[in-house]
Protein backbone atom coordinates (compact mmCIF):
# COMPACT_ATOMS: atom_id res chain seq x y z
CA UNK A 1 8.59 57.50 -42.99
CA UNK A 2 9.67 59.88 -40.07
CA UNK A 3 7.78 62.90 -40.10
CA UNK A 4 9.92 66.42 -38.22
CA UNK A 5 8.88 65.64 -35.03
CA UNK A 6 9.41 61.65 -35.05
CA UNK A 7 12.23 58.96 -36.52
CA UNK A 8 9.81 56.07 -36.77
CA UNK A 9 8.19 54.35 -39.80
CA UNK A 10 4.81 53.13 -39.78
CA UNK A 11 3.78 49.71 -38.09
CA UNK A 12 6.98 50.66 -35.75
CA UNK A 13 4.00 52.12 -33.40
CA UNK A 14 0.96 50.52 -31.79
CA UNK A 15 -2.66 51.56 -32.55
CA UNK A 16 -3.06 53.03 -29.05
CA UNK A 17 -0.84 55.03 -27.34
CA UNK A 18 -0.19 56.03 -24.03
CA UNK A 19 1.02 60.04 -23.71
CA UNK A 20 2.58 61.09 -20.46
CA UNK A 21 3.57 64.53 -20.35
CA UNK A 22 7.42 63.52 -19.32
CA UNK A 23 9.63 61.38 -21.50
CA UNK A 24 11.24 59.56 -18.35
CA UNK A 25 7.72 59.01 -17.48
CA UNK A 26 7.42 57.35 -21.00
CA UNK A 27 10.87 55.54 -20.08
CA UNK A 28 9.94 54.37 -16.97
CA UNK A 29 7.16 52.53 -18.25
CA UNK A 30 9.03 50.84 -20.91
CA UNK A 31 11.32 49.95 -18.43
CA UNK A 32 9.03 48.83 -15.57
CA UNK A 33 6.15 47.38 -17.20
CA UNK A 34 6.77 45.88 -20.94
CA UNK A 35 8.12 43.44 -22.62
CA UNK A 36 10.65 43.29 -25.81
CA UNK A 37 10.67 47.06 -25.87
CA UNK A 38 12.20 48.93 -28.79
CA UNK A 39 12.48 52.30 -28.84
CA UNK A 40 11.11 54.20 -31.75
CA UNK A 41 11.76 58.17 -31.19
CA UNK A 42 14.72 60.19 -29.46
CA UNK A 43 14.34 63.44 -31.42
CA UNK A 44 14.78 66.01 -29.15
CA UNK A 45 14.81 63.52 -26.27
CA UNK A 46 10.76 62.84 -26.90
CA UNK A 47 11.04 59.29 -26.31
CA UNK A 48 8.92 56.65 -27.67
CA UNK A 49 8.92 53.03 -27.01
CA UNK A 50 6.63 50.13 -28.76
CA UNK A 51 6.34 47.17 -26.30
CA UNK A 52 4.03 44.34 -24.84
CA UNK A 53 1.47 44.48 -21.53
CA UNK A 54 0.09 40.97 -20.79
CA UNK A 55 0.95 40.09 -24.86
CA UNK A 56 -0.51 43.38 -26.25
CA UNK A 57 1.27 45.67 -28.10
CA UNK A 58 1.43 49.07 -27.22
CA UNK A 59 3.29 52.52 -27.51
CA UNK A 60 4.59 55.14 -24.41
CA UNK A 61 5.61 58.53 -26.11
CA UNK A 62 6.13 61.84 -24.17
CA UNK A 63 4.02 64.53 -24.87
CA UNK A 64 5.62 67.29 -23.32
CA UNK A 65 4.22 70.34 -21.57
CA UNK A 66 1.14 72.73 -23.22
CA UNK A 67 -1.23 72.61 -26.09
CA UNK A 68 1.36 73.45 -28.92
CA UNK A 69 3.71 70.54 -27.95
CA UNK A 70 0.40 67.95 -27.24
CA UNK A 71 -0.46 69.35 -30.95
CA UNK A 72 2.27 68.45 -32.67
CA UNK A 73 3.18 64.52 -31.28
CA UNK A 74 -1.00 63.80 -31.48
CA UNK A 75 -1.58 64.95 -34.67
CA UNK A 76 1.20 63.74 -36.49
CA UNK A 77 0.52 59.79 -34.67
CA UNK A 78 -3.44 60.20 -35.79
CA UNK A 79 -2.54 61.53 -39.50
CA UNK A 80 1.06 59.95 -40.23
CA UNK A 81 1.21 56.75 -38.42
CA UNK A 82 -2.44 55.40 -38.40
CA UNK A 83 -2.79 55.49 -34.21
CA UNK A 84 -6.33 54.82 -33.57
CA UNK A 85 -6.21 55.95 -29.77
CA UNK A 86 -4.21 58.39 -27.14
CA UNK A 87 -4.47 58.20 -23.62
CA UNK A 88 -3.38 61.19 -21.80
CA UNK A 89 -1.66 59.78 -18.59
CA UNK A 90 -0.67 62.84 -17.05
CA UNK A 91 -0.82 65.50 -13.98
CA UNK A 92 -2.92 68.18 -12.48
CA UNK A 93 -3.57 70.67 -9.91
CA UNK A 94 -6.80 70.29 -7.74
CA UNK A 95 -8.69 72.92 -8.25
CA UNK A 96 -11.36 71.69 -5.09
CA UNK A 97 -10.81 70.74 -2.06
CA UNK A 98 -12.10 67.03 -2.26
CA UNK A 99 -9.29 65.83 -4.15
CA UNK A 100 -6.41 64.48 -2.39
CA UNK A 101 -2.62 64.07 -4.02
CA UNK A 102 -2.30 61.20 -5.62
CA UNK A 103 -6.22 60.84 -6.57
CA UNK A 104 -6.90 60.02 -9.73
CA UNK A 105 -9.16 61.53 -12.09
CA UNK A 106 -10.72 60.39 -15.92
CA UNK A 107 -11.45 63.35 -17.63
CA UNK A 108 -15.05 64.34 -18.76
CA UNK A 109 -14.17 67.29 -20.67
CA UNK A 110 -11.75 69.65 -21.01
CA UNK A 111 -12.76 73.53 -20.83
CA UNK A 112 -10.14 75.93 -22.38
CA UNK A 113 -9.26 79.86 -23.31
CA UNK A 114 -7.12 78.39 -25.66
CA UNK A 115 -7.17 79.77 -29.54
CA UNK A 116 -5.88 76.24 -30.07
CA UNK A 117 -8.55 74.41 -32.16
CA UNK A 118 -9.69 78.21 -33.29
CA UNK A 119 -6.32 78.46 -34.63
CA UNK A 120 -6.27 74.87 -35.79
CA UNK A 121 -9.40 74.08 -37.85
CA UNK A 122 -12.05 76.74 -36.72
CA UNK A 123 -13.34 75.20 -33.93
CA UNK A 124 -15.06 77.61 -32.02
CA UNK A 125 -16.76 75.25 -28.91
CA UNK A 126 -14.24 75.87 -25.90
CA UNK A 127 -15.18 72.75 -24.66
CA UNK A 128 -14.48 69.72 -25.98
CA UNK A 129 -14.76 65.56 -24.87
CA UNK A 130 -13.10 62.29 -24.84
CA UNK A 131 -13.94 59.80 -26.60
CA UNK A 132 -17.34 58.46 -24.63
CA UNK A 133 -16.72 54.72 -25.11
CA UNK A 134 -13.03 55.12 -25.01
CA UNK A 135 -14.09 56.62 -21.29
CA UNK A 136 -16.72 54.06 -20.38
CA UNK A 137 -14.35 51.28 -20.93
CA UNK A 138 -11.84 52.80 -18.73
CA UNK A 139 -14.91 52.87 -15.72
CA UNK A 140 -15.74 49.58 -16.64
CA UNK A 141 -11.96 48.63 -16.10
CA UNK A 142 -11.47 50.59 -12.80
CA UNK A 143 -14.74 49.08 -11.39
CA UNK A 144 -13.50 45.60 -12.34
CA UNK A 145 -9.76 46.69 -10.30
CA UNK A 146 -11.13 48.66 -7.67
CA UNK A 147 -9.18 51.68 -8.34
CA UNK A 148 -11.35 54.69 -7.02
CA UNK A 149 -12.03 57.29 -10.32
CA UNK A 150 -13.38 60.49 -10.02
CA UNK A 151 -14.41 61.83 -12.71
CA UNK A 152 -15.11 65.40 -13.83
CA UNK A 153 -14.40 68.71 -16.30
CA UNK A 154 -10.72 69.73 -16.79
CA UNK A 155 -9.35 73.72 -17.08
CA UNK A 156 -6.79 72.53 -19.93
CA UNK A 157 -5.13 76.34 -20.15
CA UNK A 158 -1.91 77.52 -21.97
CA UNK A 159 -0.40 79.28 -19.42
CA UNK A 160 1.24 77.67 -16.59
CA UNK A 161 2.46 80.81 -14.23
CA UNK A 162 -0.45 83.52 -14.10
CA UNK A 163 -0.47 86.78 -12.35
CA UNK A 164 -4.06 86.25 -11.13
CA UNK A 165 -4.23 82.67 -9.53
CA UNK A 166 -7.91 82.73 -9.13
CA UNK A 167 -9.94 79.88 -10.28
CA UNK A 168 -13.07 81.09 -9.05
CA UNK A 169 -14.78 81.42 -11.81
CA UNK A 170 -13.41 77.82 -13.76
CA UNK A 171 -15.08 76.31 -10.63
CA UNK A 172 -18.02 77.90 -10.16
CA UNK A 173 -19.43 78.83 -13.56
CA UNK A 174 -17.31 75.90 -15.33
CA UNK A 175 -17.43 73.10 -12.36
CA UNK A 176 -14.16 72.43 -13.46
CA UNK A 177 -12.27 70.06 -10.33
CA UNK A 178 -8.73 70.18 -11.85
CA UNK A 179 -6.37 71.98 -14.22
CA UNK A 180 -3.45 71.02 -16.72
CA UNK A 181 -2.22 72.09 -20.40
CA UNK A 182 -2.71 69.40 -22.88
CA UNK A 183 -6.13 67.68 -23.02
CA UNK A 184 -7.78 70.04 -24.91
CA UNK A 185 -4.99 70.49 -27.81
CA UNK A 186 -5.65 66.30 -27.76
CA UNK A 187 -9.17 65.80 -27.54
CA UNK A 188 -9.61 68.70 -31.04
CA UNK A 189 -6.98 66.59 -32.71
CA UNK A 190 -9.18 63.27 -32.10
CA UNK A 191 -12.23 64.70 -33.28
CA UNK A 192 -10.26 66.39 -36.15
CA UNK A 193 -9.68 62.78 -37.44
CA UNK A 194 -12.25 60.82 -35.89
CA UNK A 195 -10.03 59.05 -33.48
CA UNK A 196 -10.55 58.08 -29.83
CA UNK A 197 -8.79 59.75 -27.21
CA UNK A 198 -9.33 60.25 -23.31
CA UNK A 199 -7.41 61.67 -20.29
CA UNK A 200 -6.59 59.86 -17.16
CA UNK A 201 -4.94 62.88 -14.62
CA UNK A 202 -3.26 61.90 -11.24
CA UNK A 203 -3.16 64.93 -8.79
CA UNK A 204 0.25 66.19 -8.53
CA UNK A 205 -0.70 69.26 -6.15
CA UNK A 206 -3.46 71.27 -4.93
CA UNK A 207 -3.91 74.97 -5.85
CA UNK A 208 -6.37 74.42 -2.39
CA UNK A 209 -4.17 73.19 0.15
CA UNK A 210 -1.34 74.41 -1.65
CA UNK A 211 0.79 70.85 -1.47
CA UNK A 212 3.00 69.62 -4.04
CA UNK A 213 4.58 65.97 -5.19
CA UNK A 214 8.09 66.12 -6.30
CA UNK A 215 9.47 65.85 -9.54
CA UNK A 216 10.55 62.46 -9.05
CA UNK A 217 7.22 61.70 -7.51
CA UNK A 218 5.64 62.91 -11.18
CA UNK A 219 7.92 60.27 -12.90
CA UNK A 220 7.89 57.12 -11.07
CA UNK A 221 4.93 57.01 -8.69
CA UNK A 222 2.07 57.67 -10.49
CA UNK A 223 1.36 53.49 -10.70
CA UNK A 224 -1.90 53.44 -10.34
CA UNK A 225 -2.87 55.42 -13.51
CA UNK A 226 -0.04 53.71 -14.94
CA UNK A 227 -1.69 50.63 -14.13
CA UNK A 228 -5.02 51.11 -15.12
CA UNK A 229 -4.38 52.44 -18.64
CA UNK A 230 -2.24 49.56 -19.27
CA UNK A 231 -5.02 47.20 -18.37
CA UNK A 232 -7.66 49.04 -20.76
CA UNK A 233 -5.96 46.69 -23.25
């Protein structure tokens, strides 16, 4: 049963899913951390893998970049394939200057300008939240591993390259601490079907300080987030 988007049939992917923005991100943890891996989706290089962690199954699919692309590859695991849970494990600019490259954040909620759910269904809120036990579990998890979380309010925006590169007002009227392009398009398609989603972020540069990772930084050294949403098995 492969929908446009993805060549897999249903029970070829897990009930939860983890969604990094970058396919090689999504290969790299197949390769790296499970076990008797099978690949279920190369259309248009998108790849998806169902594996083990520790003896539990679980899926790795790209999402790729922005709202419309996050849209597509959520909706179509909730509604086609039965997925009961997404976890965002992507990147973000720091917005303030407390966070650090390489800190990792769990999202609280994601704040948009974004006619995405508008569009969608008719959702008209503009901000919209993970899945609150989904969340506490992952708190519970990092207190148990002693991986430091901040947590906090995302800017999930569609545009990546503005003109005006102000975030004063995100901050200080929307006490947002980081921005990226996909949570929001996720956490609408969630609700939409009643399934549980959150976002785990690792900063990947700071529109503060004004430093940057690299690309291959973004792909292969982001273990710590990789880490902990593998052990929220």
């Amino acid at each position: 049963m492969a929908t446009a988007h993805i060549s897999a049939d249903k029970g070829d992917i897990a009930k939860t899913v983890l969604m990094p923005g970058d396919p090689l991100r999504a290969k790299f943890i197949a390769d790296n951390y499970l076990t008797d891996v099978v690949m279920f989706n190369k259309v248009r290089n998108m790849f998806g893998y169902t594996g083990y962690y520790n003896g539990k199954k679980v899926s790795v699919m790209g999402s790729g970049m922005g709202m419309p692309s996050m849209g597509i590859y959520s909706y179509e695991l909730f509604k086609e394939y039965d997925v009961d849970r997404i976890i965002r494990i992507g990147s973000c600019g720091a917005l303030i200057p407390e966070l650090k490259l390489f800190d990792l954040i769990l999202t609280t909620a994601s704040y948009s300008d974004s006619s995405y759910a508008y569009v969608q269904s008719g959702e008209e809120s503009n901000i919209l939240k993970p899945a609150l036990s989904l969340n506490n579990h992952i708190e519970k998890v990092a207190k148990n591993e002693e991986i430091k979380l901040t947590k906090g309010i995302i800017y999930s925006t569609d545009v990546f390259y503005k003109e005006n590169m102000t975030f004063d007002k995100i901050v200080n009227e929307y006490k947002c601490i980081g921005t990226e392009m996909e949570s929001f398009a996720l956490f609408h398609n969630a609700n939409l079907f009643n399934k549980e989603a959150a976002c785990l972020l690792t900063v990947s540069d700071s529109l503060v300080t004004k430093e940057f990772t690299t690309s291959e930084q973004r792909e292969k050294a982001f273990l710590e987030m990789i880490d902990l949403a593998l052990k929220t098995l």
